[in-house]
Each structure stands twice: as structure tokens, then as C-alpha cells.
Protein backbone atom coordinates (compact mmCIF):
# COMPACT_ATOMS: atom_id res chain seq x y z
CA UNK A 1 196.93 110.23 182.32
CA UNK A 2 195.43 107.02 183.55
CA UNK A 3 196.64 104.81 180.37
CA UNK A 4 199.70 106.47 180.93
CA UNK A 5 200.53 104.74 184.67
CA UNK A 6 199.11 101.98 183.12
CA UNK A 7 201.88 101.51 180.48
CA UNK A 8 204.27 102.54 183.27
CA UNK A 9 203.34 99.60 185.54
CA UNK A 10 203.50 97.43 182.60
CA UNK A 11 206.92 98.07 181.40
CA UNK A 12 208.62 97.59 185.07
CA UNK A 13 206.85 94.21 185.15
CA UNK A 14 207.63 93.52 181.37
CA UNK A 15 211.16 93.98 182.48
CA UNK A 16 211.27 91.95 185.16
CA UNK A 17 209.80 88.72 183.56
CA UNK A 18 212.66 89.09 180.62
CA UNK A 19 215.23 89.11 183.14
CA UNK A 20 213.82 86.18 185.58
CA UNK A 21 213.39 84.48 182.35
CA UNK A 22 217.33 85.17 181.39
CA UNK A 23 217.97 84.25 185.08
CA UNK A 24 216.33 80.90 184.65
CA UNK A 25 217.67 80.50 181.43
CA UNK A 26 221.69 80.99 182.41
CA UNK A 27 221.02 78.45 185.36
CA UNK A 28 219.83 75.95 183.43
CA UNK A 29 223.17 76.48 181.17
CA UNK A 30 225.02 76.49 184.12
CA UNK A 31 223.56 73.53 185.29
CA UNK A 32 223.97 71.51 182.78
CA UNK A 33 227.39 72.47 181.72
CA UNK A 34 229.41 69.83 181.10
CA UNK A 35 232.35 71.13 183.32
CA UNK A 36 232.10 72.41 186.58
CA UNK A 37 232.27 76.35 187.05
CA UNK A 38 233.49 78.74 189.95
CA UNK A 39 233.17 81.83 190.59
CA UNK A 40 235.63 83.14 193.49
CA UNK A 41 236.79 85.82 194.94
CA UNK A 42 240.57 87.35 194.57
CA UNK A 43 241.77 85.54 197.91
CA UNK A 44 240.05 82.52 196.32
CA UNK A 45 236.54 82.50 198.74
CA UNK A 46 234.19 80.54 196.52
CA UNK A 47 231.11 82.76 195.80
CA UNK A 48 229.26 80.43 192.84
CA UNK A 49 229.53 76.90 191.68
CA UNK A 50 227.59 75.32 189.50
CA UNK A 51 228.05 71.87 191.05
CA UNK A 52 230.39 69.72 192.85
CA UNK A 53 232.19 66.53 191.84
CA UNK A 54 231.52 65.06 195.36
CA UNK A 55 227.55 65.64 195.30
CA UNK A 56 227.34 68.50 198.11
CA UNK A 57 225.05 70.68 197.47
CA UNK A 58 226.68 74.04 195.83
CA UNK A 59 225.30 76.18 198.55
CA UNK A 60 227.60 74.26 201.01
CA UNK A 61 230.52 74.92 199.31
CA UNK A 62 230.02 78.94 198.74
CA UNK A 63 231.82 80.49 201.10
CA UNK A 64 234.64 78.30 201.72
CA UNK A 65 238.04 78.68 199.65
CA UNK A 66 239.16 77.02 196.24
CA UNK A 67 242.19 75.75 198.03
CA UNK A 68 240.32 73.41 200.53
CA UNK A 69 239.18 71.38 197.55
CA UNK A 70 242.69 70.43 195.84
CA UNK A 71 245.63 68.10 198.09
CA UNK A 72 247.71 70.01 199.87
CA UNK A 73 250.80 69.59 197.42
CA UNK A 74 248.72 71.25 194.02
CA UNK A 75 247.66 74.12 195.97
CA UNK A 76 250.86 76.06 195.70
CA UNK A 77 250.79 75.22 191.70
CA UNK A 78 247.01 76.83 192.06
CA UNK A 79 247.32 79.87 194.01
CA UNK A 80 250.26 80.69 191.44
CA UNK A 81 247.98 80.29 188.78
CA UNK A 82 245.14 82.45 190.51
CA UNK A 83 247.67 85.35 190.86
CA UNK A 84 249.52 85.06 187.80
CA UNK A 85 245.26 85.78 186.37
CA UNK A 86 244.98 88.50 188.84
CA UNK A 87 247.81 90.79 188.04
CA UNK A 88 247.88 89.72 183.91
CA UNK A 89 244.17 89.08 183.21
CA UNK A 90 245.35 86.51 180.92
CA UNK A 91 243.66 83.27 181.07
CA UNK A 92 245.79 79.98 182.38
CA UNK A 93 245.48 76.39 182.27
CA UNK A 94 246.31 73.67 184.71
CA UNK A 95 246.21 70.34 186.32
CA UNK A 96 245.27 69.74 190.06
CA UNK A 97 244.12 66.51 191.51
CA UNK A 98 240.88 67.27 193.93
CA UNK A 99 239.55 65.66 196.26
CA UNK A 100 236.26 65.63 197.09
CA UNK A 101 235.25 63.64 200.38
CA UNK A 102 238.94 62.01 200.28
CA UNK A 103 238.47 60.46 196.91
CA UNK A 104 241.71 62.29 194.41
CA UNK A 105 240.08 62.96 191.29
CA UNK A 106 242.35 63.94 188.30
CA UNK A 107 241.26 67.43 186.86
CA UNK A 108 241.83 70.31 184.48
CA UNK A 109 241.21 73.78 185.01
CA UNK A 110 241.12 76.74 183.16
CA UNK A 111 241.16 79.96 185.24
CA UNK A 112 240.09 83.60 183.85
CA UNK A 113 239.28 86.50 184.98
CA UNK A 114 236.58 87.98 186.14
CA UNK A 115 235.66 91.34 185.23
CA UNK A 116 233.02 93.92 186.32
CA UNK A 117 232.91 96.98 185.42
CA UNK A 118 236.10 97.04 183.46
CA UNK A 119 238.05 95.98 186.41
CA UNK A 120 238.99 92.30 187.49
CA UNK A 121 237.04 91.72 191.10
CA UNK A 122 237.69 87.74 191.12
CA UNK A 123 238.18 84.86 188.81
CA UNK A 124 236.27 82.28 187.29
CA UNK A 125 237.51 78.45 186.92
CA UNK A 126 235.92 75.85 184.69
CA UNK A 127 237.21 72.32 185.80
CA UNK A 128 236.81 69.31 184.44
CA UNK A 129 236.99 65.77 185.20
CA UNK A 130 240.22 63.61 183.45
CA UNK A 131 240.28 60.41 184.57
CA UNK A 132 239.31 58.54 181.90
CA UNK A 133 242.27 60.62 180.02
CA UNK A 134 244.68 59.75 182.92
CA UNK A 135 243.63 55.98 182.86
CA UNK A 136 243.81 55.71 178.48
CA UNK A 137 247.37 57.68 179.31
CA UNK A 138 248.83 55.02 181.24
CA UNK A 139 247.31 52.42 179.57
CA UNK A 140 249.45 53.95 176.84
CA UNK A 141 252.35 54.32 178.46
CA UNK A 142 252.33 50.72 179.86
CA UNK A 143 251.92 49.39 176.31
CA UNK A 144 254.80 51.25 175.44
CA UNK A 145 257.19 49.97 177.93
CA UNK A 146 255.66 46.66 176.98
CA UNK A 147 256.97 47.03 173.39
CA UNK A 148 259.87 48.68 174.27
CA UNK A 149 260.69 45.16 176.66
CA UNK A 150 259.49 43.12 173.82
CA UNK A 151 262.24 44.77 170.94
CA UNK A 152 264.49 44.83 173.75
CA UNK A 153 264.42 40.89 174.55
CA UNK A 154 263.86 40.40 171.06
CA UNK A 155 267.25 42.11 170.36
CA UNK A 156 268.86 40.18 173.58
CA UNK A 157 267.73 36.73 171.80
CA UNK A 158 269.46 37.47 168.70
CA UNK A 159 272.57 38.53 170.66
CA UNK A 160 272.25 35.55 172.67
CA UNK A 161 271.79 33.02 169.79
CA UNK A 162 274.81 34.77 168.25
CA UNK A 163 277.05 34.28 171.42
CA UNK A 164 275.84 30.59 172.32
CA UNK A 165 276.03 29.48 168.56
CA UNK A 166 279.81 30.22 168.52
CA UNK A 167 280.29 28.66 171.88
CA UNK A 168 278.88 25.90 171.34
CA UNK A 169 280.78 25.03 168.31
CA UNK A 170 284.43 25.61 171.01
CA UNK A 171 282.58 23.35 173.50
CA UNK A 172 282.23 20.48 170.52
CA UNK A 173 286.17 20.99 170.26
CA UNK A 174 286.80 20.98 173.51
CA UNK A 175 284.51 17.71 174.22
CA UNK A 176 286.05 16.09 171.22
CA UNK A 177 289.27 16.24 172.19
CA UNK A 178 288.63 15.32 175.73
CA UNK A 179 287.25 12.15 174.67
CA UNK A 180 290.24 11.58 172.42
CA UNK A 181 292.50 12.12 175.51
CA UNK A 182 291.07 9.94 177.49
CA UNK A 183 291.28 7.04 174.50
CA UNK A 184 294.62 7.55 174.81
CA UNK A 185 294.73 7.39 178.43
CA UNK A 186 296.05 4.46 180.43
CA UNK A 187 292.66 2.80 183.20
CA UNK A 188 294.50 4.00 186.23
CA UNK A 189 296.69 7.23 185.01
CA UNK A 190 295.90 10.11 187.32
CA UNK A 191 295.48 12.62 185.41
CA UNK A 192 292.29 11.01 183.92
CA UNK A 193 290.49 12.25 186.71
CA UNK A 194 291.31 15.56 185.63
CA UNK A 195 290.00 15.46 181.96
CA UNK A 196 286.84 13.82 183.11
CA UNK A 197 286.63 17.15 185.25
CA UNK A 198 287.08 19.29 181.82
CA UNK A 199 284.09 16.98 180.26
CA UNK A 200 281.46 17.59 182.93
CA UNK A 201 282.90 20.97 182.94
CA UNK A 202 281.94 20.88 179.34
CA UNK A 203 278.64 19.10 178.98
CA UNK A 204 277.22 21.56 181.80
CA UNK A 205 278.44 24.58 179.38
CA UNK A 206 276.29 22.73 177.01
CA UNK A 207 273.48 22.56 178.76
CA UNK A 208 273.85 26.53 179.34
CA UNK A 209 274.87 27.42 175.73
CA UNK A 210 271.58 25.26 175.15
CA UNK A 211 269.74 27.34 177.71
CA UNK A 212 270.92 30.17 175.80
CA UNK A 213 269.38 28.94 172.46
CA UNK A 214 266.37 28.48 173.56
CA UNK A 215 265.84 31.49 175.02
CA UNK A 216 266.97 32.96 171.73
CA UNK A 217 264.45 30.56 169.88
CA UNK A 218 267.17 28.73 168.43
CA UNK A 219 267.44 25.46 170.42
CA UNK A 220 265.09 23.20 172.14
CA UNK A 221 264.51 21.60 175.43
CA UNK A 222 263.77 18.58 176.99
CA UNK A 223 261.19 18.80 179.76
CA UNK A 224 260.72 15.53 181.39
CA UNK A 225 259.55 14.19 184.93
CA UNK A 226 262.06 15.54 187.59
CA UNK A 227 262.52 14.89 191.08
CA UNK A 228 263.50 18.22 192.50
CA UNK A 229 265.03 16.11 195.41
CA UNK A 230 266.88 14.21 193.63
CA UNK A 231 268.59 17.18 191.00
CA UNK A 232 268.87 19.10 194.42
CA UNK A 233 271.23 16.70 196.31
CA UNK A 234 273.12 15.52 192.83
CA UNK A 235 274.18 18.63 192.97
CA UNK A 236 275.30 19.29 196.07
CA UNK A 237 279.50 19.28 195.35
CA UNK A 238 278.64 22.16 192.37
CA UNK A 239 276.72 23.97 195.28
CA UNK A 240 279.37 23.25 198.10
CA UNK A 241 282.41 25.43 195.89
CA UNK A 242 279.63 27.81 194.57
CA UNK A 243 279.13 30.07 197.94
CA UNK A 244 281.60 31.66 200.06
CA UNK A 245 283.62 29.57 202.32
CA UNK A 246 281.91 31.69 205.03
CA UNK A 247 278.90 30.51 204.32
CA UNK A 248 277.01 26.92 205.45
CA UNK A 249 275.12 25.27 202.68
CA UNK A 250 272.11 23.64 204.34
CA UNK A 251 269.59 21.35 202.39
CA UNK A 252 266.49 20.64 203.86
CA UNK A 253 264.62 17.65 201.88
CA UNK A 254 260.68 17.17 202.09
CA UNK A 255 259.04 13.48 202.28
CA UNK A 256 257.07 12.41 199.30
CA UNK A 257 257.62 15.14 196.94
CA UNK A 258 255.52 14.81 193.39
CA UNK A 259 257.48 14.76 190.25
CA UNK A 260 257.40 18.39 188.31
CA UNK A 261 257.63 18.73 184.37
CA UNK A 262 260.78 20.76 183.29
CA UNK A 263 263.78 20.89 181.60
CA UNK A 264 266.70 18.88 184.51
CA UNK A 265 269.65 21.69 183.04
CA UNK A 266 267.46 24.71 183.10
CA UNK A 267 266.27 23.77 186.57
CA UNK A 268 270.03 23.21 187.66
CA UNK A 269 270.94 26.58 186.65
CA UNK A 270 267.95 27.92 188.35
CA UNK A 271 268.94 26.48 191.42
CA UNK A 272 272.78 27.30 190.88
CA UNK A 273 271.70 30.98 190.16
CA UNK A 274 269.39 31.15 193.55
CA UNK A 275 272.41 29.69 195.12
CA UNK A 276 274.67 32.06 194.27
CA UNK A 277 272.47 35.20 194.63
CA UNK A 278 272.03 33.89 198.18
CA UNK A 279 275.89 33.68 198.88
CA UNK A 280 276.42 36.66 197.54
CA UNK A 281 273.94 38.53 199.68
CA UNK A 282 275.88 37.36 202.50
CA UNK A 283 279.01 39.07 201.85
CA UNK A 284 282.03 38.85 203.38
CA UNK A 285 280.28 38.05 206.45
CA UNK A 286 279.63 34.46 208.21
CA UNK A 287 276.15 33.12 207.26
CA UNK A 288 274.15 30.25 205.93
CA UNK A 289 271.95 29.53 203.27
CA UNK A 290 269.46 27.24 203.00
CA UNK A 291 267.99 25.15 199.85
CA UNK A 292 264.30 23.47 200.74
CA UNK A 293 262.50 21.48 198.33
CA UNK A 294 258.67 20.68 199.79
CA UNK A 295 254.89 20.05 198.93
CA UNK A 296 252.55 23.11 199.48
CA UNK A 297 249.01 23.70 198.95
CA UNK A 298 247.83 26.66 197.53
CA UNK A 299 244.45 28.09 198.59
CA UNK A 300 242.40 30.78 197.10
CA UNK A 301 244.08 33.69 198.73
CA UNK A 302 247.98 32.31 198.20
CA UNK A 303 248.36 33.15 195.04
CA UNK A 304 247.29 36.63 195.12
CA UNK A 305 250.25 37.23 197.30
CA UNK A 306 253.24 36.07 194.91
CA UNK A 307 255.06 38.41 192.77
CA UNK A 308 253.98 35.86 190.13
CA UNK A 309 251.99 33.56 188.97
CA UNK A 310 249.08 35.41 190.52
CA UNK A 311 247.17 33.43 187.76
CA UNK A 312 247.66 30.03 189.35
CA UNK A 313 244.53 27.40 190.52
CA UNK A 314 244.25 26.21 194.11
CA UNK A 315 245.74 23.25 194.50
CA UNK A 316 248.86 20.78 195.49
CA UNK A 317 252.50 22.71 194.40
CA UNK A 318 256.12 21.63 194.53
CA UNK A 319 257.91 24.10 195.85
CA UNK A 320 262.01 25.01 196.12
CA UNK A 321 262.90 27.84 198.60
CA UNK A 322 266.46 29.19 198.94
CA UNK A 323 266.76 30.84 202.40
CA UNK A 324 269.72 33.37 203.13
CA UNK A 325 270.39 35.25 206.59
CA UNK A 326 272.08 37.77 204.49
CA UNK A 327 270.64 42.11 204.09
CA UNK A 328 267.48 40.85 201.61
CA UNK A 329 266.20 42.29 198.57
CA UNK A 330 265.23 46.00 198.41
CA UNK A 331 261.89 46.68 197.50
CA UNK A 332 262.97 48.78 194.55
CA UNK A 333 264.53 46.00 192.47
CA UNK A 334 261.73 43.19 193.22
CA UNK A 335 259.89 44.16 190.31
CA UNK A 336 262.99 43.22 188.15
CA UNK A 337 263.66 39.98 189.91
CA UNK A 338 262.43 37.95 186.67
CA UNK A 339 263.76 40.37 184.13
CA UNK A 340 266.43 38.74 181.64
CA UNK A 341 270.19 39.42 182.22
């Protein structure tokens, strides 16, 4: 009878150490699972985890819900998914952004049931952290759009080589028989005021159908030492007929500007089109616009606050400002101020 309690005592402790061994065993799993695992209840009170993404310790987390741990506008998206588990015991998967200690973290989460007794009593989510997919997905989709710009520009050159090619070969027509006009022109006849008007008319067509080419790959340009002063007030009677007549054309000029290296006709119709962006912002109403050329210099922080040329040293800068008192730019469309066309 004695051996007999013996082997009885033994067996209860026998079963004990198998299951505090099985115990151990499953929380080391748990532990180390790569994902992080809840157990809640059906209203969503959190009654196990694993681990948190934020570092608080999982016993400071049981007891509060799964909702407190997700922004505010993916919780409606997870309490659908939570019921959708609780009345179909299928399992679902979704995406929620958390956001543990303030900091939104990207993650996916697959939530089952869970099942005692042969009845659902809760659910169990296993989420996992997807920011490095996030980040390689919108790396991806910028590259895209950047090959997507690059056939599309590509396409706009050959268009535009097309187009200026042609025009350029009416502008030789048109030049050529100018000059023949005005060969058979008498010194002092008036109306050889007029065809000179038709040749600079011309030659600045030129210049754009040349622009034009170049941007296509088809031409060249000519970048020399300009005075932005200088190009600035020579063209201040193209300027003058180029903006509303309700609108003052002021030009402010700087003192001892440095010389910049670029192209005289592509800097002309970068002024013209500032110019004419600026009247046009004005409208119909009474305004003026203003045309500075300066000196600035740059320090370390400046260039960090242009749209571009972010890339730029410190250092001395020419710069040309076109000032409107018209409604401005909306914030929308700045990214596309230096898109082509």
C-alpha cells in the first residue's frame, strides 16, 4: 500500500514538471516569434501579448483595448475586421498603421479566432512590422513616375524637334525675304521701319525655335558671359507690350552685379516667360510687377529652403526676382513649377 502512494505522489509531480516544461517551452516560442501576437477578448480587451513594438513591458498593455494602439482613422477598418472573425470564424487580413508612443508604424495583421472549447471566446492577431516594405514600395513607385517623366519628355523632345525643325525652315523664308525687301527699299521709305520689325520679329523666333532644338537634343547653344542687367533693360520695350496695360512694369537694377554663364536667348525667354506669368496673375485687375536683378549670398541654411537647387555651395549668387501683387501660386501646383510645357 505504501509503494502504492508513493507512485501516486510521483505521477501528480511527473505531471506537473511536463507541463511547466511545455509552459516554458511555448513562452520561449512566443517570445521569440518573429511577429507580435495578441490575444484579446471579443470587445477587443487585450488579455496576452507577446511583446510590444514600443518596448512597454507586455504586462502594461494587458488589460487595455486593441483599439488604443492603432490612429484613430484605422480603427473603424479594425473593429470591422474583429467582428467580421467573430460572427464567421474565418480568418482576415489587414493593414493598420500603429502607433506606439506617437511614432505611426506601418503594420500587417492577421486576425483569427480564438476557440475554446469548440466555441470562439476572443481572437488572436499576429502583427507584423512593414516598413521596410512600405519604404522599398515607394521607392518603387517614385522610380516609376521617374521613368514614366523620362519617356514622357523623351517623347515631348521628339515632338518638339519635329515642330521647331519645320519652323525654322518658314523663319529662313521669312528672314530671306525680309532682307531682300529691304535691298529693294529706298534709305528713308517708311515702311522700312516696318520690315525691320518683321526681322527682329524673326530672329527672336529663331532664337526660340533654337530653344526648342535644344531641348529636343537637336540644336546647340551658346552660353557666354551675360550681364543680367544689361539683357534685363535691353529688353524693356518687349516687356512694356508683354503685360496688361493695367499693370506697371517696374525694374529695379542692383550695383555691381557679376557676370553669369548662359545662353543671352534662353535667358530672355526666361525672363519674358516670368514676365508674363506675373501679368497674368494679375488679371483684369490694376497691379504692378516688378523685375529685380541683384547679388546674394547664400549661407549654409539658404539653400535648403529653395524648391531647387537644394544642392548648391555657400557662396556669392546672381539673382533675378520677378515680384507680382497679383493672388500667388497655390501650393498644389509648386511642385510643377519647373515641369516642361
Amino acid at each position: 500500500m505504501a509503494q502504492r502512494n508513493g507512485q501516486t505522489r510521483e505521477r501528480p509531480n511527473a505531471e506537473l514538471e511536463t507541463l511547466r516544461e511545455s509552459e516554458e517551452r511555448w513562452r520561449s516560442i512566443l517570445k521569440n516569434a518573429p511577429g507580435i501576437i495578441v490575444a484579446a477578448e471579443p470587445d477587443g480587451t487585450i488579455t496576452f501579448v507577446n511583446r510590444t513594438l514600443s518596448g512597454i513591458p507586455p504586462e502594461r498593455v494587458v488589460g487595455t483595448s486593441v483599439f488604443d494602439h492603432v490612429l484613430p482613422e484605422d480603427r473603424q477598418r479594425m473593429r470591422d475586421a474583429l467582428e467580421r472573425v467573430l460572427s464567421t470564424g474565418e480568418t482576415v487580413t489587414y493593414e493598420v498603421v500603429a502607433s506606439p508612443l506617437g511614432v505611426a508604424v506601418p503594420v500587417e495583421s492577421r486576425i483569427g479566432p480564438l476557440e475554446r472549447d469548440g466555441r470562439v471566446v476572443g481572437v488572436t492577431i499576429v502583427s507584423s512590422d512593414i516598413s521596410e516594405r512600405k519604404h522599398a514600395e515607394e521607392e518603387r513607385r517614385k522610380l516609376e513616375v521617374a521613368m514614366e517623366n523620362a519617356q514622357r519628355l523623351e517623347s515631348l523632345g521628339v515632338l518638339a524637334g519635329g515642330i521647331a525643325h519645320d519652323f525654322n525652315n518658314l523663319l529662313v523664308v521669312i528672314l530671306g525675304n525680309a532682307d531682300l525687301a529691304l535691298m529693294d527699299s529706298e534709305p528713308l521709305a517708311h515702311h522700312r521701319e516696318w520690315i525691320e520689325q518683321i526681322k527682329l520679329a524673326a530672329n527672336r523666333a529663331s532664337e526660340l525655335t533654337n530653344q526648342m532644338l535644344v531641348y529636343s537634343g537637336r540644336g546647340t547653344h551658346l552660353a557666354e558671359p551675360l550681364d543680367l542687367n544689361r539683357l534685363v533693360a535691353g529688353m524693356g520695350n518687349l516687356l512694356g507690350v508683354s503685360v496688361s496695360k493695367k499693370v506697371a512694369l517696374n525694374r529695379e537694377c542692383g550695383e555691381e552685379v557679376p557676370p553669369v554663364y548662359a545662353d543671352a536667348s534662353q535667358m530672355r525667354q526666361v525672363v519674358m516667360n516670368l514676365i508674363t506669368n506675373a501679368s497674368d496673375a494679375i488679371g483684369d485687375e490694376h497691379g504692378t510687377v516688378t523685375i529685380r536683378v541683384g547679388a546674394v549670398q547664400l549661407g549654409r541654411e539658404a539653400p535648403s529652403r529653395m524648391l531647387v537647387g537644394e544642392d548648391l555651395p555657400e557662396g556669392r549668387y546672381v539673382s533675378l526676382e520677378v515680384e507680382d501683387t497679383g493672388t500667388g501660386i497655390e501650393e498644389a501646383a509648386r511642385s510643377k513649377l519647373f515641369d516642361p510645357f
